[in-house]
Protein backbone atom coordinates (compact mmCIF):
# COMPACT_ATOMS: atom_id res chain seq x y z
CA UNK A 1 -92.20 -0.86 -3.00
CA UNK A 2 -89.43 1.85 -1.99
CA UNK A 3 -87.57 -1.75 -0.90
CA UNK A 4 -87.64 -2.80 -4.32
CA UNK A 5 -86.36 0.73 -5.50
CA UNK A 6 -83.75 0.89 -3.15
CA UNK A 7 -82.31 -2.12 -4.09
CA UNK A 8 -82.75 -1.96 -8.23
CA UNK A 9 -80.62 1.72 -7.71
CA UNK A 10 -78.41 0.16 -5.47
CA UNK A 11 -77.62 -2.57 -8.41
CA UNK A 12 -77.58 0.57 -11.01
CA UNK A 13 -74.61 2.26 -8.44
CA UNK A 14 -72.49 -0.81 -8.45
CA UNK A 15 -72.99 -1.38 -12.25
CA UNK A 16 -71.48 2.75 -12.76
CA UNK A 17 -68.34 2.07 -10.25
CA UNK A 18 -67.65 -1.13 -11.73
CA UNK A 19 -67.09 0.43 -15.20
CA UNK A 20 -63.86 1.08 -16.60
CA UNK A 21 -60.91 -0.94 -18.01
CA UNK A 22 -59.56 -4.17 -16.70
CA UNK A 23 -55.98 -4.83 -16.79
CA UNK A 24 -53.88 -7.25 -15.54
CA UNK A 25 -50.59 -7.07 -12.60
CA UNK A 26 -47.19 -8.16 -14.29
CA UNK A 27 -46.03 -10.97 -12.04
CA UNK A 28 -48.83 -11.62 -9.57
CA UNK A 29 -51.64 -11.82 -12.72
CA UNK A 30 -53.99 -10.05 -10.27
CA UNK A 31 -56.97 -8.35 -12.26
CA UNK A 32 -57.68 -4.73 -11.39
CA UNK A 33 -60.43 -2.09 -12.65
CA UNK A 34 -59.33 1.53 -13.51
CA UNK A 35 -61.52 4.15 -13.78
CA UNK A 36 -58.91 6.34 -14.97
CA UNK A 37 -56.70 6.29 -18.33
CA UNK A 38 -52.61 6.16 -17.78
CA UNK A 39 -52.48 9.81 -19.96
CA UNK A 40 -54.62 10.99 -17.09
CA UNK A 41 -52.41 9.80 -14.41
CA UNK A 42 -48.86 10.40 -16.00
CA UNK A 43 -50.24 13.59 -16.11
CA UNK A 44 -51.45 14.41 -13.03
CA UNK A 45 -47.99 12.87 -11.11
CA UNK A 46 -46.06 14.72 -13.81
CA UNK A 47 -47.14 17.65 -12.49
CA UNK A 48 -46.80 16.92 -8.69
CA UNK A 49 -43.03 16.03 -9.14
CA UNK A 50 -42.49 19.03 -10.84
CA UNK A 51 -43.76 20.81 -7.92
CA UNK A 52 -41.96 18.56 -5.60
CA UNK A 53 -38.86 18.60 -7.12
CA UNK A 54 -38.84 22.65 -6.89
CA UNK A 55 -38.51 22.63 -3.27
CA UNK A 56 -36.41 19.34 -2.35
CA UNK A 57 -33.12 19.48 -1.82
CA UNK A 58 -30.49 17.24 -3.88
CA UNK A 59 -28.14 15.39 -2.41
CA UNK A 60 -24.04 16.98 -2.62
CA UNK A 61 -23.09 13.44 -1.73
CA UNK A 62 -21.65 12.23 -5.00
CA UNK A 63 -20.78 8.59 -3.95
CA UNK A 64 -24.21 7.91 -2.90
CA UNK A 65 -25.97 9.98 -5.95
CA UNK A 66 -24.03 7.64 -8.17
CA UNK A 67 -25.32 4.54 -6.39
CA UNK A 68 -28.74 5.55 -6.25
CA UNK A 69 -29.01 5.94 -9.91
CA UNK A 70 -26.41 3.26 -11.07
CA UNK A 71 -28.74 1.04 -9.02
CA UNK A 72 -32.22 2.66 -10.33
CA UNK A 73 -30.62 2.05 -13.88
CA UNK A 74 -29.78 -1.89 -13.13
CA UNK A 75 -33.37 -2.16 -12.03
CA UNK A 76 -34.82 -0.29 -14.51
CA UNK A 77 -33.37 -2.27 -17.35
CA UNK A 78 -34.23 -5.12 -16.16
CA UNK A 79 -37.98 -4.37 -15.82
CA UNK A 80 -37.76 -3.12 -19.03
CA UNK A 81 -36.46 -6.43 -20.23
CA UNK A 82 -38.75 -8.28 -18.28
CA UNK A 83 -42.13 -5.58 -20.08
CA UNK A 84 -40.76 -6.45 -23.70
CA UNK A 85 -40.14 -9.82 -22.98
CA UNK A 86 -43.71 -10.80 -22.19
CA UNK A 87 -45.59 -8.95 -24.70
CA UNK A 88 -46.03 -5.80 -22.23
CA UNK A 89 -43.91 -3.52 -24.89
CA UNK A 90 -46.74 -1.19 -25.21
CA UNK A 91 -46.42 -0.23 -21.83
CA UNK A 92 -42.38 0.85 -21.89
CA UNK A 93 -43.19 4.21 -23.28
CA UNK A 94 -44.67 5.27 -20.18
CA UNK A 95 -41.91 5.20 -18.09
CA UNK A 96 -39.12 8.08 -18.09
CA UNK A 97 -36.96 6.73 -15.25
CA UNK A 98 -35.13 9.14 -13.15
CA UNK A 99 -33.53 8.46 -9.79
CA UNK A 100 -33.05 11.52 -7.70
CA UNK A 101 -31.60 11.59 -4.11
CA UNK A 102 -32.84 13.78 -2.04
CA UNK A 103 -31.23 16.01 1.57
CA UNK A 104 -34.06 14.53 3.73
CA UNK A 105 -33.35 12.84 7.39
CA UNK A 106 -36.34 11.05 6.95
CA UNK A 107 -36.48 6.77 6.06
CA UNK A 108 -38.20 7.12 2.94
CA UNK A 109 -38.29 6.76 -0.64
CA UNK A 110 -41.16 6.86 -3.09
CA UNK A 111 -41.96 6.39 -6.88
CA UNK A 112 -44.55 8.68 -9.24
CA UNK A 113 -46.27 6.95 -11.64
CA UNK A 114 -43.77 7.11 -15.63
CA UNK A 115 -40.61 6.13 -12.97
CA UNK A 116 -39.72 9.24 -11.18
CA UNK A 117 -37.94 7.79 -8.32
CA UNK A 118 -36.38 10.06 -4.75
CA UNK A 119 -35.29 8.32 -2.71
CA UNK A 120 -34.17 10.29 0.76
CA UNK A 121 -30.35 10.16 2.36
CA UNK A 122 -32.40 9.07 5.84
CA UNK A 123 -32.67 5.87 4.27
CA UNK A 124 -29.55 4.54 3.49
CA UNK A 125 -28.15 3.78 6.67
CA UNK A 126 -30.97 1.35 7.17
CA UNK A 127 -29.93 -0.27 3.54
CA UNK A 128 -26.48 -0.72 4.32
CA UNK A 129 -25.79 -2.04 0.83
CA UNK A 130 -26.44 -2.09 -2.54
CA UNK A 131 -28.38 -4.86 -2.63
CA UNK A 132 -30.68 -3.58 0.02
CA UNK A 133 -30.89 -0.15 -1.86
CA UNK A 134 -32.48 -2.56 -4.54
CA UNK A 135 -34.80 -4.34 -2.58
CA UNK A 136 -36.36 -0.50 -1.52
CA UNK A 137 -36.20 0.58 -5.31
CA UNK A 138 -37.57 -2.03 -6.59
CA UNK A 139 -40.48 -1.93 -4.09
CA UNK A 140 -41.01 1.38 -5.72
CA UNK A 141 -40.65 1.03 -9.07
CA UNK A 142 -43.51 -1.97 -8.85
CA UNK A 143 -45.62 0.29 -7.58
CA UNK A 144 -45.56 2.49 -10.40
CA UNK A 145 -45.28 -1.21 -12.85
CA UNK A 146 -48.77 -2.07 -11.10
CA UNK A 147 -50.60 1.34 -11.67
CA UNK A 148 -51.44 1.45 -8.32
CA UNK A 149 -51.42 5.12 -7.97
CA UNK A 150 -54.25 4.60 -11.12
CA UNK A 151 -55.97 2.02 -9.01
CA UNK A 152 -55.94 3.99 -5.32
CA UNK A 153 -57.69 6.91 -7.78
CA UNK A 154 -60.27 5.16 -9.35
CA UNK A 155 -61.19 3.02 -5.69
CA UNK A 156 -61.37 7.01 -4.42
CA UNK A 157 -63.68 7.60 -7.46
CA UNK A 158 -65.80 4.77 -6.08
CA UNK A 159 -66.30 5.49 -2.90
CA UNK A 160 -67.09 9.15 -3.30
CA UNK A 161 -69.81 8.16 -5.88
CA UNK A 162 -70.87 5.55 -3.43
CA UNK A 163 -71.66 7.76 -0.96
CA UNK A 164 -73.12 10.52 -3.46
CA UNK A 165 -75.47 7.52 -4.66
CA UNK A 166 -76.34 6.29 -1.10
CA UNK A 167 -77.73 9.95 -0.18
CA UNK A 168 -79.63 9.86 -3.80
CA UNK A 169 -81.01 6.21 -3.24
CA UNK A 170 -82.66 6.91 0.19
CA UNK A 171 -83.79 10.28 -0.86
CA UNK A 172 -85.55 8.33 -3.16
CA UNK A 173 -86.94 6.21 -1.34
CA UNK A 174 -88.16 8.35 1.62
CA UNK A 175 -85.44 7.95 4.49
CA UNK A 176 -84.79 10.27 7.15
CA UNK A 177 -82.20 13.00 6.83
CA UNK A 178 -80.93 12.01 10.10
CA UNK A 179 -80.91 8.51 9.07
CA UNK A 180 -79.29 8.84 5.46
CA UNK A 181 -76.20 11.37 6.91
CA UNK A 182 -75.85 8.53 9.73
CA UNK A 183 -76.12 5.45 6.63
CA UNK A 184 -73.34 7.84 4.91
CA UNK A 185 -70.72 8.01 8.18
CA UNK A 186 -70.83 4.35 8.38
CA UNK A 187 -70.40 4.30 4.97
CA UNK A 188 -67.27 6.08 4.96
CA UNK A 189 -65.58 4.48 8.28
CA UNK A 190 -66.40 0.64 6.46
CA UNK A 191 -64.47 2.77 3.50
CA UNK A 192 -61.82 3.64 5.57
CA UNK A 193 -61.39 0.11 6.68
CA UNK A 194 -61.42 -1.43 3.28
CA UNK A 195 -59.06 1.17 1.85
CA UNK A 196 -56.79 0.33 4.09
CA UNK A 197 -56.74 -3.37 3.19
CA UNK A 198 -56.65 -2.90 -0.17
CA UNK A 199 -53.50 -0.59 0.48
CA UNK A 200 -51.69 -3.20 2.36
CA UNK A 201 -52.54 -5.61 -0.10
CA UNK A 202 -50.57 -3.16 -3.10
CA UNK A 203 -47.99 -2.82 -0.42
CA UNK A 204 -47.79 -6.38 -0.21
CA UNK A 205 -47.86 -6.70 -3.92
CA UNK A 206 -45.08 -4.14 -4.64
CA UNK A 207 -43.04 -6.36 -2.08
CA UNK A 208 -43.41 -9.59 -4.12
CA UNK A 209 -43.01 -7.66 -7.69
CA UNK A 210 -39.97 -5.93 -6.00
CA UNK A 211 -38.06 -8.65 -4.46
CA UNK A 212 -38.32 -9.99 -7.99
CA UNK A 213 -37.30 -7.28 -10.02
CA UNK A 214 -34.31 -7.11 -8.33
CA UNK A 215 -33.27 -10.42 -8.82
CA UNK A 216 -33.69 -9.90 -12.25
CA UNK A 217 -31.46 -6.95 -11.80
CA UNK A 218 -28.59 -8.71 -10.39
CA UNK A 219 -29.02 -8.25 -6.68
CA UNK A 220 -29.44 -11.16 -3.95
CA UNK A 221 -33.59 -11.14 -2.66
CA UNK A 222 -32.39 -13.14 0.04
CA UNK A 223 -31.28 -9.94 1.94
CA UNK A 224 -34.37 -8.52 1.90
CA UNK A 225 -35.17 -10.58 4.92
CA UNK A 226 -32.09 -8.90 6.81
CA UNK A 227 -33.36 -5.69 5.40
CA UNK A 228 -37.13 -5.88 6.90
CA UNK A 229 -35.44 -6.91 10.58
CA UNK A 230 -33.61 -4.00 10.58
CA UNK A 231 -36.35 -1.94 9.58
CA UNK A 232 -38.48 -3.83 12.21
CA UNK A 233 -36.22 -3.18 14.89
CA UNK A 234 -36.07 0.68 14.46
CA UNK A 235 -39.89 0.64 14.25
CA UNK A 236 -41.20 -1.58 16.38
CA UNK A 237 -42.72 -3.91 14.66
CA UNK A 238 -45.08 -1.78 12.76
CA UNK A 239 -49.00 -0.82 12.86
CA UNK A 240 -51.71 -3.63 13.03
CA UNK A 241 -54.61 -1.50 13.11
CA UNK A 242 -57.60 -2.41 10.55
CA UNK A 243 -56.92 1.37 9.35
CA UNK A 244 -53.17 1.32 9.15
CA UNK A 245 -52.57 1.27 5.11
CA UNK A 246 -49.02 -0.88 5.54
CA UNK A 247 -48.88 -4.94 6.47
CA UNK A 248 -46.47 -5.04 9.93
CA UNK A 249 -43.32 -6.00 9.51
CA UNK A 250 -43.42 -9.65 10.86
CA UNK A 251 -46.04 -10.03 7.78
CA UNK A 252 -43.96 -8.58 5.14
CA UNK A 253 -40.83 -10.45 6.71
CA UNK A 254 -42.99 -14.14 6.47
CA UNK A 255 -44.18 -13.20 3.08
CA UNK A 256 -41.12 -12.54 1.38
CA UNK A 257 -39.84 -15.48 3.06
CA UNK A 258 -42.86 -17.25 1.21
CA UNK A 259 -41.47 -15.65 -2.13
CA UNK A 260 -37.70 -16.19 -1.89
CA UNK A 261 -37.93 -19.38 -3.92
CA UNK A 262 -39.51 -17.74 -6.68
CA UNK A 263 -37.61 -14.63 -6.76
CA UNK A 264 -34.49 -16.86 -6.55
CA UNK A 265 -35.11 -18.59 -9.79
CA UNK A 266 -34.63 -15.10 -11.38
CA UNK A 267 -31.87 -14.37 -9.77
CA UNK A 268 -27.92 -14.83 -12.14
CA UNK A 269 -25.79 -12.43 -10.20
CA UNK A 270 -23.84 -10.07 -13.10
CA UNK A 271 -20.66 -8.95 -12.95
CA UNK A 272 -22.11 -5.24 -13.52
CA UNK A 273 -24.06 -5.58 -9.54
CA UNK A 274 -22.05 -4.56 -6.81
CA UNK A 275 -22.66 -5.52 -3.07
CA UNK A 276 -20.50 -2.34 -1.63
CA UNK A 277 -22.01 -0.92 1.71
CA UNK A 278 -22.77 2.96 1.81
CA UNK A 279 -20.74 5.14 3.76
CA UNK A 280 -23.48 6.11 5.88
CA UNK A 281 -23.74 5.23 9.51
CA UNK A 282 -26.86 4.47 11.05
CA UNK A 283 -29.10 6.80 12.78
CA UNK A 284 -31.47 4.92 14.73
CA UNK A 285 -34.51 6.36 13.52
CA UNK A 286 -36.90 5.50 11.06
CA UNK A 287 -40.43 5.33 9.07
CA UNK A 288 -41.94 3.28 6.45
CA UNK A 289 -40.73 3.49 3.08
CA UNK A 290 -43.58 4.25 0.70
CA UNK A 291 -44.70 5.44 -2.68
CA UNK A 292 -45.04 9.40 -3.32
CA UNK A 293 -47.92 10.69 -2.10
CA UNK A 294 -48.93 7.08 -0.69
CA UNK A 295 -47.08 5.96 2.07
CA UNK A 296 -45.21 2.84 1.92
């Protein structure tokens, strides 16, 4: 009998995480569940970029300030295009871009959710060009396209009632304390595990959105290949631990390899794009690029 209870709560736990709203990813058509509205979110990031934006540091570098945005802007616009074009219109009002740079040595950029974009001077000798630069920003700006900062909320939502409901569901049914806390540990390590997946998967996502977005915009995807190397070679490689939340960099390299032919056929080079190179020299060292406050 406490079998049979265990299981019918265990069915009544999945049925509460699995509620919400189910939307669909521009480009890749994968289906996601939010637990969490996008007023709740905008609102939420809104507030930590205020905060965040008290303390950085801009850039004094005028040159690359200008690039940063006049890139943003080309990328921007075309996702824009891209929203209203496919019967996504509803969604343009979230979005008040802004491209900051920021006085940071680090290799780094990120996006808030409504298309508050830094991006950090550290990264820019690892760009080279413009149409690197674009590559990066449009990386970010599909993250905040595909709500995953929504979606990484409402999986944490699940898991912490998962766990809550595992405690409840062998109290019911008569377990151990020392065997429910141990069931809950495991719990949160397979958690771990699978939150990390699903993080390289967005990552993996925002890749193949971004390489495309970018075409759109004007800028070649094909040096995104040239881009990843580089960024392999300063890192090594990158993590392949089950709990490391980025794919490694020979995945992300064969992957957008795997999208260049699709990307390509968005591609019309404009007169407006240009493929300058920054002024900045390298500096040999570097991290992931990633998506404020999830690292990319």
């Amino acid at each position: 009998m406490k079998s049979v209870k265990v299981i019918l709560l265990s069915i009544v736990a999945m049925l509460l995480v699995s509620c919400g709203t189910t939307s669909t990813v521009p480009i890749t058509g994968r289906k996601q569940n939010l637990l969490v509205s996008d007023e709740q979110v905008l609102s939420l990031s809104n507030q930590q970029y205020q905060e965040y934006m008290k303390s950085a540091k801009i850039s004094t570098n005028a040159t690359q300030t200008a690039m940063v945005k006049r890139v943003g802007q080309n990328l921007a616009n075309a996702v824009v295009s891209y929203l209203n074009a496919n019967g996504l219109g509803a969604e343009v009002s979230q979005y008040k871009w802004e491209f900051n740079l920021v006085q940071d040595k680090q290799v780094n950029a990120f996006c808030m959710p409504g298309g508050k974009i830094v991006v950090y001077e550290g990264i820019l000798p690892v760009t080279q060009d413009e149409a690197s630069l674009a590559i990066v920003l449009g990386h970010e700006i599909a993250h905040a396209v595909a709500k995953h900062s929504a979606e990484r909320l409402s999986n944490a939502y699940k898991q912490q009632y998962g766990m809550q409901i595992l405690g409840a569901v062998a109290q019911g049914a008569g377990v151990s304390s020392t065997i429910t806390q141990l069931g809950t540990q495991v719990l949160g390590v397979g958690a771990q595990a699978w939150s990390s997946g699903f993080s390289r998967k967005q990552e993996s996502e925002a890749d193949h959105m971004g390489l495309i977005f970018a075409a759109m915009a004007g800028y070649d995807p094909q040096v995104a290949v040239n881009f990843w190397q580089r960024m392999s070679s300063a890192t090594g490689g990158g993590s392949s631990s089950i709990f490391s939340d980025h794919p490694t960099d020979a995945t992300r390299i064969k992957q957008i390899q795997g999208w260049l032919p699709e990307a390509k056929k968005y591609y019309k080079p404009t007169g407006s794009v240009s493929s300058s190179k920054s002024s900045v020299k390298s500096s040999g060292k570097t991290i992931k690029i990633s998506s404020k406050k999830n690292k990319k």
